[in-house]
PDB file of N, CA and C in Angstrom:
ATOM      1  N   UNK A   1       0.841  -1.174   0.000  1.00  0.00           N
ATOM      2  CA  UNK A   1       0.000   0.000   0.000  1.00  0.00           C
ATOM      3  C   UNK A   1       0.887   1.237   0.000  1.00  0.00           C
ATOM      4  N   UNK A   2       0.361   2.286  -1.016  1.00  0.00           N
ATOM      5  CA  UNK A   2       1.224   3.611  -1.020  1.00  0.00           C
ATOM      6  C   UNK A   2       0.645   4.556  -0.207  1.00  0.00           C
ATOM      7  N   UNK A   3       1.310   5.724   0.024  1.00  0.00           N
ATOM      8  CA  UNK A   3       0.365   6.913   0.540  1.00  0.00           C
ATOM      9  C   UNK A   3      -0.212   7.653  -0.058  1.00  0.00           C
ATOM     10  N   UNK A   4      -1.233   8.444  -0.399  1.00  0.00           N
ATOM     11  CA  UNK A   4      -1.893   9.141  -1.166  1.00  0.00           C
ATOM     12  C   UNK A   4      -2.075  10.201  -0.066  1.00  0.00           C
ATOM     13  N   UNK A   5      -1.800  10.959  -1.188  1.00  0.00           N
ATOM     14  CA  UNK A   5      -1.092  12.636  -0.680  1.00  0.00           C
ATOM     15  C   UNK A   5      -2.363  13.948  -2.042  1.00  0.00           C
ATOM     16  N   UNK A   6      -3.295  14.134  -1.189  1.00  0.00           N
ATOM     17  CA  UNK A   6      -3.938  14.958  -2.171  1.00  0.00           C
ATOM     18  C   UNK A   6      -3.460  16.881  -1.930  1.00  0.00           C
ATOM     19  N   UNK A   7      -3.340  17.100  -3.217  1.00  0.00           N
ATOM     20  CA  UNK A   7      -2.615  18.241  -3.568  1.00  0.00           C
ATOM     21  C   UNK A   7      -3.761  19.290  -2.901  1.00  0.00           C
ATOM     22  N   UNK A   8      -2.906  20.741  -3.072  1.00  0.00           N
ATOM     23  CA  UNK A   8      -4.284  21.414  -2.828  1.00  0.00           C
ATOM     24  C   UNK A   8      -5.378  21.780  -3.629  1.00  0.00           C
ATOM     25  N   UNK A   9      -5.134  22.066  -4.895  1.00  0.00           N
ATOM     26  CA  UNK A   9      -5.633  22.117  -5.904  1.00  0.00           C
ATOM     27  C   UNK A   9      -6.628  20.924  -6.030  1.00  0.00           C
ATOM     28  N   UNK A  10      -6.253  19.520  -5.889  1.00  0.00           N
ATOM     29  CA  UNK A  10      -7.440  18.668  -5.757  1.00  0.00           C
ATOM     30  C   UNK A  10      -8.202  18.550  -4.852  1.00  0.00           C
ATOM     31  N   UNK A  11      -8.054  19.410  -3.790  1.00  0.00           N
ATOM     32  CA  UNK A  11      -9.102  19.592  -2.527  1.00  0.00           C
ATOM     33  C   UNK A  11     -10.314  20.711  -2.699  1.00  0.00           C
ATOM     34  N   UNK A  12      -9.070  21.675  -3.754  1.00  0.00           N
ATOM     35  CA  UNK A  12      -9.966  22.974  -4.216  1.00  0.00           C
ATOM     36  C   UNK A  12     -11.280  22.161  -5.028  1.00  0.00           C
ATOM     37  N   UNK A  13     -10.712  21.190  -6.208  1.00  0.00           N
ATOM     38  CA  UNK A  13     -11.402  20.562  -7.041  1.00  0.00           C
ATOM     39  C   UNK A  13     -12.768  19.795  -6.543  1.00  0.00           C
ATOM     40  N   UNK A  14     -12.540  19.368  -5.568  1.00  0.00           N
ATOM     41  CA  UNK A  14     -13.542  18.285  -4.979  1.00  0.00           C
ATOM     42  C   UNK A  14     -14.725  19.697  -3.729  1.00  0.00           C
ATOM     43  N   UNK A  15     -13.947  20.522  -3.538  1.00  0.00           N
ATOM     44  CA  UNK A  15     -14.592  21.809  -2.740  1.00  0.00           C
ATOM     45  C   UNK A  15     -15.605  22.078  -3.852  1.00  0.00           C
ATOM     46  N   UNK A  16     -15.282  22.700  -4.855  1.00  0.00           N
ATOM     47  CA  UNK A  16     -15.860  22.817  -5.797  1.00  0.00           C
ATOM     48  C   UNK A  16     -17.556  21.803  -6.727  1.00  0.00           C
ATOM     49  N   UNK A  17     -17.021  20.459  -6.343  1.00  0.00           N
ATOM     50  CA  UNK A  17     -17.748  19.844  -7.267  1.00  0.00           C
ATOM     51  C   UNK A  17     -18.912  19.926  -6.245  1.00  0.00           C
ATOM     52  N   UNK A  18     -18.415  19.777  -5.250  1.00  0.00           N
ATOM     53  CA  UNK A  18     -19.094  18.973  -4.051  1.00  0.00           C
ATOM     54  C   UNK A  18     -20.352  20.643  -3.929  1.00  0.00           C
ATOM     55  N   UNK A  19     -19.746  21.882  -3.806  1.00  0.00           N
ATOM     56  CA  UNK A  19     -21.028  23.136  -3.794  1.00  0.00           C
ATOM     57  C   UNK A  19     -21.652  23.068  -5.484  1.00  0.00           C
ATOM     58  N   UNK A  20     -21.246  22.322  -6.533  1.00  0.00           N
ATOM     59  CA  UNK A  20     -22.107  22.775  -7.762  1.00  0.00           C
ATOM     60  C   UNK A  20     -22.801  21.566  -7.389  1.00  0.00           C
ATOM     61  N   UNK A  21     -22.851  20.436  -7.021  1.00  0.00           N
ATOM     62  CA  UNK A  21     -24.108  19.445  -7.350  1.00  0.00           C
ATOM     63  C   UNK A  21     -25.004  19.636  -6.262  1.00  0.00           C
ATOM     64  N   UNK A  22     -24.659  20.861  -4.825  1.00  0.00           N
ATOM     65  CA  UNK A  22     -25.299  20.950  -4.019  1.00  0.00           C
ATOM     66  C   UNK A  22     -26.257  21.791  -3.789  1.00  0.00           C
ATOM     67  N   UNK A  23     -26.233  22.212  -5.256  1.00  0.00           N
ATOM     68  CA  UNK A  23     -27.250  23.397  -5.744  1.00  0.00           C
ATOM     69  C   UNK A  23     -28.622  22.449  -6.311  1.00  0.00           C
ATOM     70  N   UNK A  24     -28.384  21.438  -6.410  1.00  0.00           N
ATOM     71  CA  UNK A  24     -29.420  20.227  -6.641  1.00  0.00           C
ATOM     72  C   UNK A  24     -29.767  19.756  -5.675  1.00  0.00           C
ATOM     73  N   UNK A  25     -28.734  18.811  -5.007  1.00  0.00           N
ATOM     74  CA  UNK A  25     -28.832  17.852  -3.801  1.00  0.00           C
ATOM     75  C   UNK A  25     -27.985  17.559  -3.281  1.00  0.00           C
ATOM     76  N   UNK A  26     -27.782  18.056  -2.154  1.00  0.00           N
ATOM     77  CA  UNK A  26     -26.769  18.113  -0.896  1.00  0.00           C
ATOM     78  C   UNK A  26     -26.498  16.124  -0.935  1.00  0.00           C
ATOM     79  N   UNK A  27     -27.816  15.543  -0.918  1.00  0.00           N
ATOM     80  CA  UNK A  27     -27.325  14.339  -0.583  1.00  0.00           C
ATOM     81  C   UNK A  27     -26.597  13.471  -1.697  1.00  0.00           C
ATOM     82  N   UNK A  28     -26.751  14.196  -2.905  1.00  0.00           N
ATOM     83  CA  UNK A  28     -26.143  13.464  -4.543  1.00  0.00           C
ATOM     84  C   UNK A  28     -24.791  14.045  -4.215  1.00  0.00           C
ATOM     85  N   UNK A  29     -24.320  15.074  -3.683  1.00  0.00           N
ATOM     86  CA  UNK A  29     -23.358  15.588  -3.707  1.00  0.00           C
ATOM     87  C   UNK A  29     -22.762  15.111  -2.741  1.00  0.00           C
ATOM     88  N   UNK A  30     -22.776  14.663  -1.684  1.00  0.00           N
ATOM     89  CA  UNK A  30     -22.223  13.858  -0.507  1.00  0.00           C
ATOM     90  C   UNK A  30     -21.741  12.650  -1.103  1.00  0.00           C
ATOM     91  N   UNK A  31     -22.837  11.932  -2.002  1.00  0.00           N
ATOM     92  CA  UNK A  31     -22.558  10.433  -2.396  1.00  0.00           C
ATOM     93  C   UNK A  31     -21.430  10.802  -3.234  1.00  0.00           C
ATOM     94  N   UNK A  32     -21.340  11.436  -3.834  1.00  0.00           N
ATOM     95  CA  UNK A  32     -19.975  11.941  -5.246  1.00  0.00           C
ATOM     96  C   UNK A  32     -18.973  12.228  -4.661  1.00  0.00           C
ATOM     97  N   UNK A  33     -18.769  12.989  -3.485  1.00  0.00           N
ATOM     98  CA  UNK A  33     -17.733  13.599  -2.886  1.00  0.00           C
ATOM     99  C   UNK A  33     -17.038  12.255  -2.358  1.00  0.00           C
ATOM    100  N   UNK A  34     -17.977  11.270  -1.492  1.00  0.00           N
ATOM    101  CA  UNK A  34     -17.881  10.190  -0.963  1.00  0.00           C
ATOM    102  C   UNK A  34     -16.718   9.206  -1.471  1.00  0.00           C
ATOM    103  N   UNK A  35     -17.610   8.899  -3.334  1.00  0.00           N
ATOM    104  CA  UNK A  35     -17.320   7.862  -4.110  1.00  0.00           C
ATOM    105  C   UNK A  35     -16.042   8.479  -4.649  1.00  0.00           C
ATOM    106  N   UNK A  36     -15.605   9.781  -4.517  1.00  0.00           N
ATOM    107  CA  UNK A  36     -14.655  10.187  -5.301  1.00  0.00           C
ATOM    108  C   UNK A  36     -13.278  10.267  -4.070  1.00  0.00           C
ATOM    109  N   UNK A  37     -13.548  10.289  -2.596  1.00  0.00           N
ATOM    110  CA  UNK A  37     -12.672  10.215  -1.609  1.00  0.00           C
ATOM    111  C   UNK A  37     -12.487   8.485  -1.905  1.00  0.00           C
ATOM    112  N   UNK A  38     -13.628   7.751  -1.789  1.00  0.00           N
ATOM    113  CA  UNK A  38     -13.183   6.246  -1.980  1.00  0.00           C
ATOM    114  C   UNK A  38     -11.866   6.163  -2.813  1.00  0.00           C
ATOM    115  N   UNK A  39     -11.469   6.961  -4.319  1.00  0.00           N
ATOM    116  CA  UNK A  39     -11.233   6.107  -5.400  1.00  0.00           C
ATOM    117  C   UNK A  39      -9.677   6.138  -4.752  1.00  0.00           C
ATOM    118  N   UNK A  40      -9.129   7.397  -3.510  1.00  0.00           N
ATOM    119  CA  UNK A  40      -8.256   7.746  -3.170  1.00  0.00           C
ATOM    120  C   UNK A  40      -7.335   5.909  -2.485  1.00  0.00           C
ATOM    121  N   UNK A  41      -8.426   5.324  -1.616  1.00  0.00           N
ATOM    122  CA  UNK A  41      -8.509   4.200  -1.094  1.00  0.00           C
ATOM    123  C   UNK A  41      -7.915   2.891  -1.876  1.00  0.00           C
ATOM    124  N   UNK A  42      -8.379   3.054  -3.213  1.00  0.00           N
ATOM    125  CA  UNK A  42      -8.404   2.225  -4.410  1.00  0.00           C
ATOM    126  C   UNK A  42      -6.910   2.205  -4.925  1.00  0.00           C
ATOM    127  N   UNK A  43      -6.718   3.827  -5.398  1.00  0.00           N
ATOM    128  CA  UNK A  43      -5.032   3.800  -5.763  1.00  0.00           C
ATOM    129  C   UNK A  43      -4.024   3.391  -4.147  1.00  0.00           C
ATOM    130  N   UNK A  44      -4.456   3.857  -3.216  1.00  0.00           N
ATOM    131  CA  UNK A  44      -3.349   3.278  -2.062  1.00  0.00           C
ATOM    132  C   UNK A  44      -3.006   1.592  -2.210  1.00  0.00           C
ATOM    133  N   UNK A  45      -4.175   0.451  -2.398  1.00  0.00           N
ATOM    134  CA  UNK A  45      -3.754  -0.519  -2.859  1.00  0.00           C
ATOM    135  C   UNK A  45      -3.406  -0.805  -3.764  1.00  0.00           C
ATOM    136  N   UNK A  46      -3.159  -0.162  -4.828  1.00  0.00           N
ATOM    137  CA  UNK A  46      -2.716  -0.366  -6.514  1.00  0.00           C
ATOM    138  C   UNK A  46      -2.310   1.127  -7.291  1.00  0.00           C
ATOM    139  N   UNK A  47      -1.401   1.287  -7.108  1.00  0.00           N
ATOM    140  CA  UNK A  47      -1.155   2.784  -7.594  1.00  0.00           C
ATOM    141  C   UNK A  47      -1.168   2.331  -9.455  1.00  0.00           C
ATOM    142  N   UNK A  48      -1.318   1.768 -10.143  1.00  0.00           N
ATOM    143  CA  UNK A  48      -0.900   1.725 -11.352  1.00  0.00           C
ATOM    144  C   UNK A  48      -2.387   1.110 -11.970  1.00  0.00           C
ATOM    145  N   UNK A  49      -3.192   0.418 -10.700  1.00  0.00           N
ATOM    146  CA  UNK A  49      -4.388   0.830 -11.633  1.00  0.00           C
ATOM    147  C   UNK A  49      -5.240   1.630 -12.598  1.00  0.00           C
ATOM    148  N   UNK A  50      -5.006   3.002 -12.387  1.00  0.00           N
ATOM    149  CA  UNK A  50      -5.425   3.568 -13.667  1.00  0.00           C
ATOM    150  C   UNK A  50      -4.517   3.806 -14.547  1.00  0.00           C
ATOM    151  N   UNK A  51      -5.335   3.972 -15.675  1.00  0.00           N
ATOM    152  CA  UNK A  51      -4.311   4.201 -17.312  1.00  0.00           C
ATOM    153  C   UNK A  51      -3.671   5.322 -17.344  1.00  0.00           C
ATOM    154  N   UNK A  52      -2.857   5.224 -18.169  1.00  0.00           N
ATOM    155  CA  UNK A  52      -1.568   6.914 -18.505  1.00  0.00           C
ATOM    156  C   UNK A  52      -2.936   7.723 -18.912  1.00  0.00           C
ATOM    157  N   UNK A  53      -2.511   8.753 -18.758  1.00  0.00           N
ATOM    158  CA  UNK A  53      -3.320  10.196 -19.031  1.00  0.00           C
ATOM    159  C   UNK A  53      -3.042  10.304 -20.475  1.00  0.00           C
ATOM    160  N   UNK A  54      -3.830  10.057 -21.718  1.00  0.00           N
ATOM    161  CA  UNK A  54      -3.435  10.013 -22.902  1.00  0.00           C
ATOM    162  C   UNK A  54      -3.327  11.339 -23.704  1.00  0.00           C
ATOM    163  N   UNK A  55      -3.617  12.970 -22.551  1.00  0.00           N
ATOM    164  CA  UNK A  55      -2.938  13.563 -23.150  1.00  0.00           C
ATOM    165  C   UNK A  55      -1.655  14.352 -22.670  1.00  0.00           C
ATOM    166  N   UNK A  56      -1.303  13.382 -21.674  1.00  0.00           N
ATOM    167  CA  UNK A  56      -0.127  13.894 -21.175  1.00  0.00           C
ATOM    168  C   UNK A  56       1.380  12.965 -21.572  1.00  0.00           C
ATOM    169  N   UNK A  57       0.825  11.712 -21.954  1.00  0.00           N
ATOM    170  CA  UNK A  57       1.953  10.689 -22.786  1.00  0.00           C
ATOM    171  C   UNK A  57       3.034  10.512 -21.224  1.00  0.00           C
ATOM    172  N   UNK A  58       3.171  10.395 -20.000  1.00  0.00           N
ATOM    173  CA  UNK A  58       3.599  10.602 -19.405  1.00  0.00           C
ATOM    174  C   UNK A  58       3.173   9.112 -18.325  1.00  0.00           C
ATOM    175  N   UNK A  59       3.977   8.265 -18.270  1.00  0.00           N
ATOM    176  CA  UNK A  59       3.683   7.070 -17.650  1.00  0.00           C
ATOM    177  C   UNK A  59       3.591   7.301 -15.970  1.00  0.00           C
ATOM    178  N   UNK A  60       4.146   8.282 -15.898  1.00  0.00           N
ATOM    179  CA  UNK A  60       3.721   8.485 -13.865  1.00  0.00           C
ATOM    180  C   UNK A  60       2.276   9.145 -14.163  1.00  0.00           C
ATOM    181  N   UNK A  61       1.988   9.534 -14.994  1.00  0.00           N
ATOM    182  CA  UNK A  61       0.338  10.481 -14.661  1.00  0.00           C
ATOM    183  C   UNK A  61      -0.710   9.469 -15.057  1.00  0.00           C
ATOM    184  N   UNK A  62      -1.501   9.701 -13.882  1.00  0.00           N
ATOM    185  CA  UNK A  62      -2.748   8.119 -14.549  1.00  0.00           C
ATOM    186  C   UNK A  62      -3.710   8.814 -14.022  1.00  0.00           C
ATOM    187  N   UNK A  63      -4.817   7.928 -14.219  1.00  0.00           N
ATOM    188  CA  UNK A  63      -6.291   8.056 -13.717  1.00  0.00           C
ATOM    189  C   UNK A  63      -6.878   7.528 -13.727  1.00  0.00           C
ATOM    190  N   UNK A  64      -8.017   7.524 -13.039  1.00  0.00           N
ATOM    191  CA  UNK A  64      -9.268   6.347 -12.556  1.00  0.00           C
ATOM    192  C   UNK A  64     -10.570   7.594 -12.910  1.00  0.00           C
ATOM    193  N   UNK A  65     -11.182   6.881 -13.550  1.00  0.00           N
ATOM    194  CA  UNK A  65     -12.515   7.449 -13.827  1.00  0.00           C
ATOM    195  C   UNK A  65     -14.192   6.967 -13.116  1.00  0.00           C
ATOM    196  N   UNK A  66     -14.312   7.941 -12.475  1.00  0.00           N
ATOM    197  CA  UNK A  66     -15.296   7.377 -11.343  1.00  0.00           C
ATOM    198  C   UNK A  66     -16.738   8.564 -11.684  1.00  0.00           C
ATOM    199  N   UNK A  67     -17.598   7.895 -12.397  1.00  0.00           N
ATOM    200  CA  UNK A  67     -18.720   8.100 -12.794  1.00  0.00           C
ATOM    201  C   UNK A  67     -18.135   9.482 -13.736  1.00  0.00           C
ATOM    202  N   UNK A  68     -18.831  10.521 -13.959  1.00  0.00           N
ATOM    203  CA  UNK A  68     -18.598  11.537 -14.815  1.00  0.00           C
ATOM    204  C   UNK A  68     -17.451  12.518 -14.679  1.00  0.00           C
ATOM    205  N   UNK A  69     -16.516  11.932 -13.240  1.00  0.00           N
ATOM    206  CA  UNK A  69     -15.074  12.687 -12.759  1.00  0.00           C
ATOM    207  C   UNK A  69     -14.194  11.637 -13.073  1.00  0.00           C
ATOM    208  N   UNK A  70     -12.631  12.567 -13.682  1.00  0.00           N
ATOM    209  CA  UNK A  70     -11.429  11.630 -13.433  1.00  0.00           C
ATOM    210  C   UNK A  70     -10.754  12.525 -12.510  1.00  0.00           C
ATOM    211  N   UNK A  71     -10.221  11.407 -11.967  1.00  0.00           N
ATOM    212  CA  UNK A  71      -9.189  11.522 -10.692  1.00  0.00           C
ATOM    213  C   UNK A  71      -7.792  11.097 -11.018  1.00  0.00           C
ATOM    214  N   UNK A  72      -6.940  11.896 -11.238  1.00  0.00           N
ATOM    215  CA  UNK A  72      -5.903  12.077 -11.884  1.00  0.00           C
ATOM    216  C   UNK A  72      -4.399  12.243 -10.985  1.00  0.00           C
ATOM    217  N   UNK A  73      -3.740  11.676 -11.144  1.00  0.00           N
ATOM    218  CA  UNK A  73      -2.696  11.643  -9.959  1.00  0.00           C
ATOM    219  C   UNK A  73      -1.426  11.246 -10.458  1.00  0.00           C
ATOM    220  N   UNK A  74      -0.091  11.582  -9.550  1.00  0.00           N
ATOM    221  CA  UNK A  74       0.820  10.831  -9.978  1.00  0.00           C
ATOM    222  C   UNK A  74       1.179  10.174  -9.630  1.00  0.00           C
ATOM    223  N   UNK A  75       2.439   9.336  -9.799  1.00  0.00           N
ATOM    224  CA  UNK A  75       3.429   8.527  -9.118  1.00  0.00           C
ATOM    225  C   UNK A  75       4.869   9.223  -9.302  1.00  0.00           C
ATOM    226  N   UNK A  76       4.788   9.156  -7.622  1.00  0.00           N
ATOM    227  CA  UNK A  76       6.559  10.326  -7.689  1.00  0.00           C
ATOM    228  C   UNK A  76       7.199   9.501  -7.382  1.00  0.00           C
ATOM    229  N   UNK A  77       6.926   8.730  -5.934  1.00  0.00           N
ATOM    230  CA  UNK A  77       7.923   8.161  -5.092  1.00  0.00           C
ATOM    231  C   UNK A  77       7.408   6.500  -5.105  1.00  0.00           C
ATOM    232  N   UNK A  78       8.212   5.748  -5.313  1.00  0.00           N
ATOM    233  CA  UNK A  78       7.771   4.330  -4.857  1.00  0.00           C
ATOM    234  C   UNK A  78       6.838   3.821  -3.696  1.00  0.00           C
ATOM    235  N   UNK A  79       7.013   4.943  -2.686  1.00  0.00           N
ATOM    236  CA  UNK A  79       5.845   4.717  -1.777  1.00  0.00           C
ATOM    237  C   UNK A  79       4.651   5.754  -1.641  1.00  0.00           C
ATOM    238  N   UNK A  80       4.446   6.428  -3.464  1.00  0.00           N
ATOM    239  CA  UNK A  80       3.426   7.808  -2.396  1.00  0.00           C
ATOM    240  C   UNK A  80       3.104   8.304  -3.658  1.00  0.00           C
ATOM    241  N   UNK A  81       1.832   8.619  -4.060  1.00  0.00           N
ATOM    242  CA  UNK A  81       1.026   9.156  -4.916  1.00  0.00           C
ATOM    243  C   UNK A  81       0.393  10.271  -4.384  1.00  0.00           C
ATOM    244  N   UNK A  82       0.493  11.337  -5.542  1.00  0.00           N
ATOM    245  CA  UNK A  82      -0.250  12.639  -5.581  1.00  0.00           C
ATOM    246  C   UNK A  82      -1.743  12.962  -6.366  1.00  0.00           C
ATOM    247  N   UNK A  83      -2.604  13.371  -5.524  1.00  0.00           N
ATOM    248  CA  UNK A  83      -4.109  13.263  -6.327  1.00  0.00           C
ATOM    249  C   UNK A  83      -3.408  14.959  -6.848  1.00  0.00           C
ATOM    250  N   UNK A  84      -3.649  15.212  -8.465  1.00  0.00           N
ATOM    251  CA  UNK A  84      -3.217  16.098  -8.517  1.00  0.00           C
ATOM    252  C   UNK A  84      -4.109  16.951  -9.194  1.00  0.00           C
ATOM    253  N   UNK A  85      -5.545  16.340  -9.801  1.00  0.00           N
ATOM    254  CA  UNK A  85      -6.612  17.225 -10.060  1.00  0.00           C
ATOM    255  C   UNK A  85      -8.095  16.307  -9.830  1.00  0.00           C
ATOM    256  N   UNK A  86      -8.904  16.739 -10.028  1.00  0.00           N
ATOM    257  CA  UNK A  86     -10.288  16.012 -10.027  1.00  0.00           C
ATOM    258  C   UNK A  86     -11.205  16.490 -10.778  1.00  0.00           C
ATOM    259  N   UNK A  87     -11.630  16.431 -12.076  1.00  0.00           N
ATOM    260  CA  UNK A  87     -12.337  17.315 -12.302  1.00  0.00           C
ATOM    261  C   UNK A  87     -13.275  16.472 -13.765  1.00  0.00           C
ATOM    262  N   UNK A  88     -14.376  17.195 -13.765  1.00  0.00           N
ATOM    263  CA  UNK A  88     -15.678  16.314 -14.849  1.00  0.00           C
ATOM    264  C   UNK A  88     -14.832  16.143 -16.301  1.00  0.00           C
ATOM    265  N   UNK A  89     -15.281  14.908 -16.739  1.00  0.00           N
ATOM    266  CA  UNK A  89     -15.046  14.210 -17.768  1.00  0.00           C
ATOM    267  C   UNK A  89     -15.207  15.382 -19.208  1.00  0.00           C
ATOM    268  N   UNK A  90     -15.863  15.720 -18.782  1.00  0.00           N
ATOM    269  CA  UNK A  90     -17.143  16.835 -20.380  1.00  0.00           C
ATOM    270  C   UNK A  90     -15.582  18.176 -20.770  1.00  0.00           C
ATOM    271  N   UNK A  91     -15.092  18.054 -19.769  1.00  0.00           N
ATOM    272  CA  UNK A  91     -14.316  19.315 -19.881  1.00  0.00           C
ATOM    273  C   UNK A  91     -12.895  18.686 -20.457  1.00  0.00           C
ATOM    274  N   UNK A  92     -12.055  19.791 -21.156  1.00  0.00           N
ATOM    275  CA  UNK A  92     -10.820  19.729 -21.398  1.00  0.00           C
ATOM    276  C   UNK A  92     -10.056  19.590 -20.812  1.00  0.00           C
ATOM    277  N   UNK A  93      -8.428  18.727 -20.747  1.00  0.00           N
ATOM    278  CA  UNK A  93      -7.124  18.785 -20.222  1.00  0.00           C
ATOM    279  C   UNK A  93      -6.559  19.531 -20.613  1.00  0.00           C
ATOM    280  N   UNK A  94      -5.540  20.388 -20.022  1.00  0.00           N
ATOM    281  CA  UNK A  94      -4.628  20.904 -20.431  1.00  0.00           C
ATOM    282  C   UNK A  94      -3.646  21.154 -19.350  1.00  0.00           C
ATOM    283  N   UNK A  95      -2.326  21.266 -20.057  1.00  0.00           N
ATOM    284  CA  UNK A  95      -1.135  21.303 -19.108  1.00  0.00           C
ATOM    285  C   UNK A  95      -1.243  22.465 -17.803  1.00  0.00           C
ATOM    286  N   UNK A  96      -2.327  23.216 -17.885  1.00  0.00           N
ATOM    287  CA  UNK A  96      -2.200  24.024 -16.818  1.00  0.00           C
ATOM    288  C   UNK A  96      -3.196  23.152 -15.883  1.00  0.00           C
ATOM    289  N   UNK A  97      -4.218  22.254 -16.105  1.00  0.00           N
ATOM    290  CA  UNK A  97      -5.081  21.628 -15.213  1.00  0.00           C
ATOM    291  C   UNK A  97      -3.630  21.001 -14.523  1.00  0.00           C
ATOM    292  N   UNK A  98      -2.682  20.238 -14.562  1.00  0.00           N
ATOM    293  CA  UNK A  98      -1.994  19.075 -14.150  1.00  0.00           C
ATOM    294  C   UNK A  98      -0.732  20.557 -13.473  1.00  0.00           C
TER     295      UNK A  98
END
């Protein structure tokens, strides 16, 4: 098991998602915030479970895609991963998101 180390920027990210779906439903937005703290759980036992970031070509940057968010992170250290953005599928990457 690695450590997972979430950036600030992915705290901003999940701050964020968590007040736009709560303009609907506080409780849809709990379950998302929830399922999206889980996926943190997921890479600590398997850091290489998700795929390279295909537009970053960059074999430490991966992600796990958990309902309409990817959760995007790296691998720095042999023992310790960085959540380094979080953010909806619908939208663009770009080198300033990462």
């Amino acid at each position: 098991m690695v450590k997972v180390v979430w950036t600030q920027r992915a705290l901003y990210d999940l701050e964020d998602i968590g007040e736009y779906i709560s303009k609907d439903s506080i409780k849809y937005a709990k379950l998302t915030l929830e399922k999206l703290m889980d996926t943190a759980a997921l890479i600590a036992k398997n850091p290489l479970i998700g795929r390279i970031v295909p537009e970053s070509n960059d074999v430490s940057i991966r992600e796990v895609i958990k309902g309409s968010y990817r959760v995007i992170y790296q691998i720095r250290e042999e023992h310790s991963v960085f959540i380094l953005t979080v953010f909806h599928s619908a939208r663009l990457l770009s080198d300033g998101n990462l």
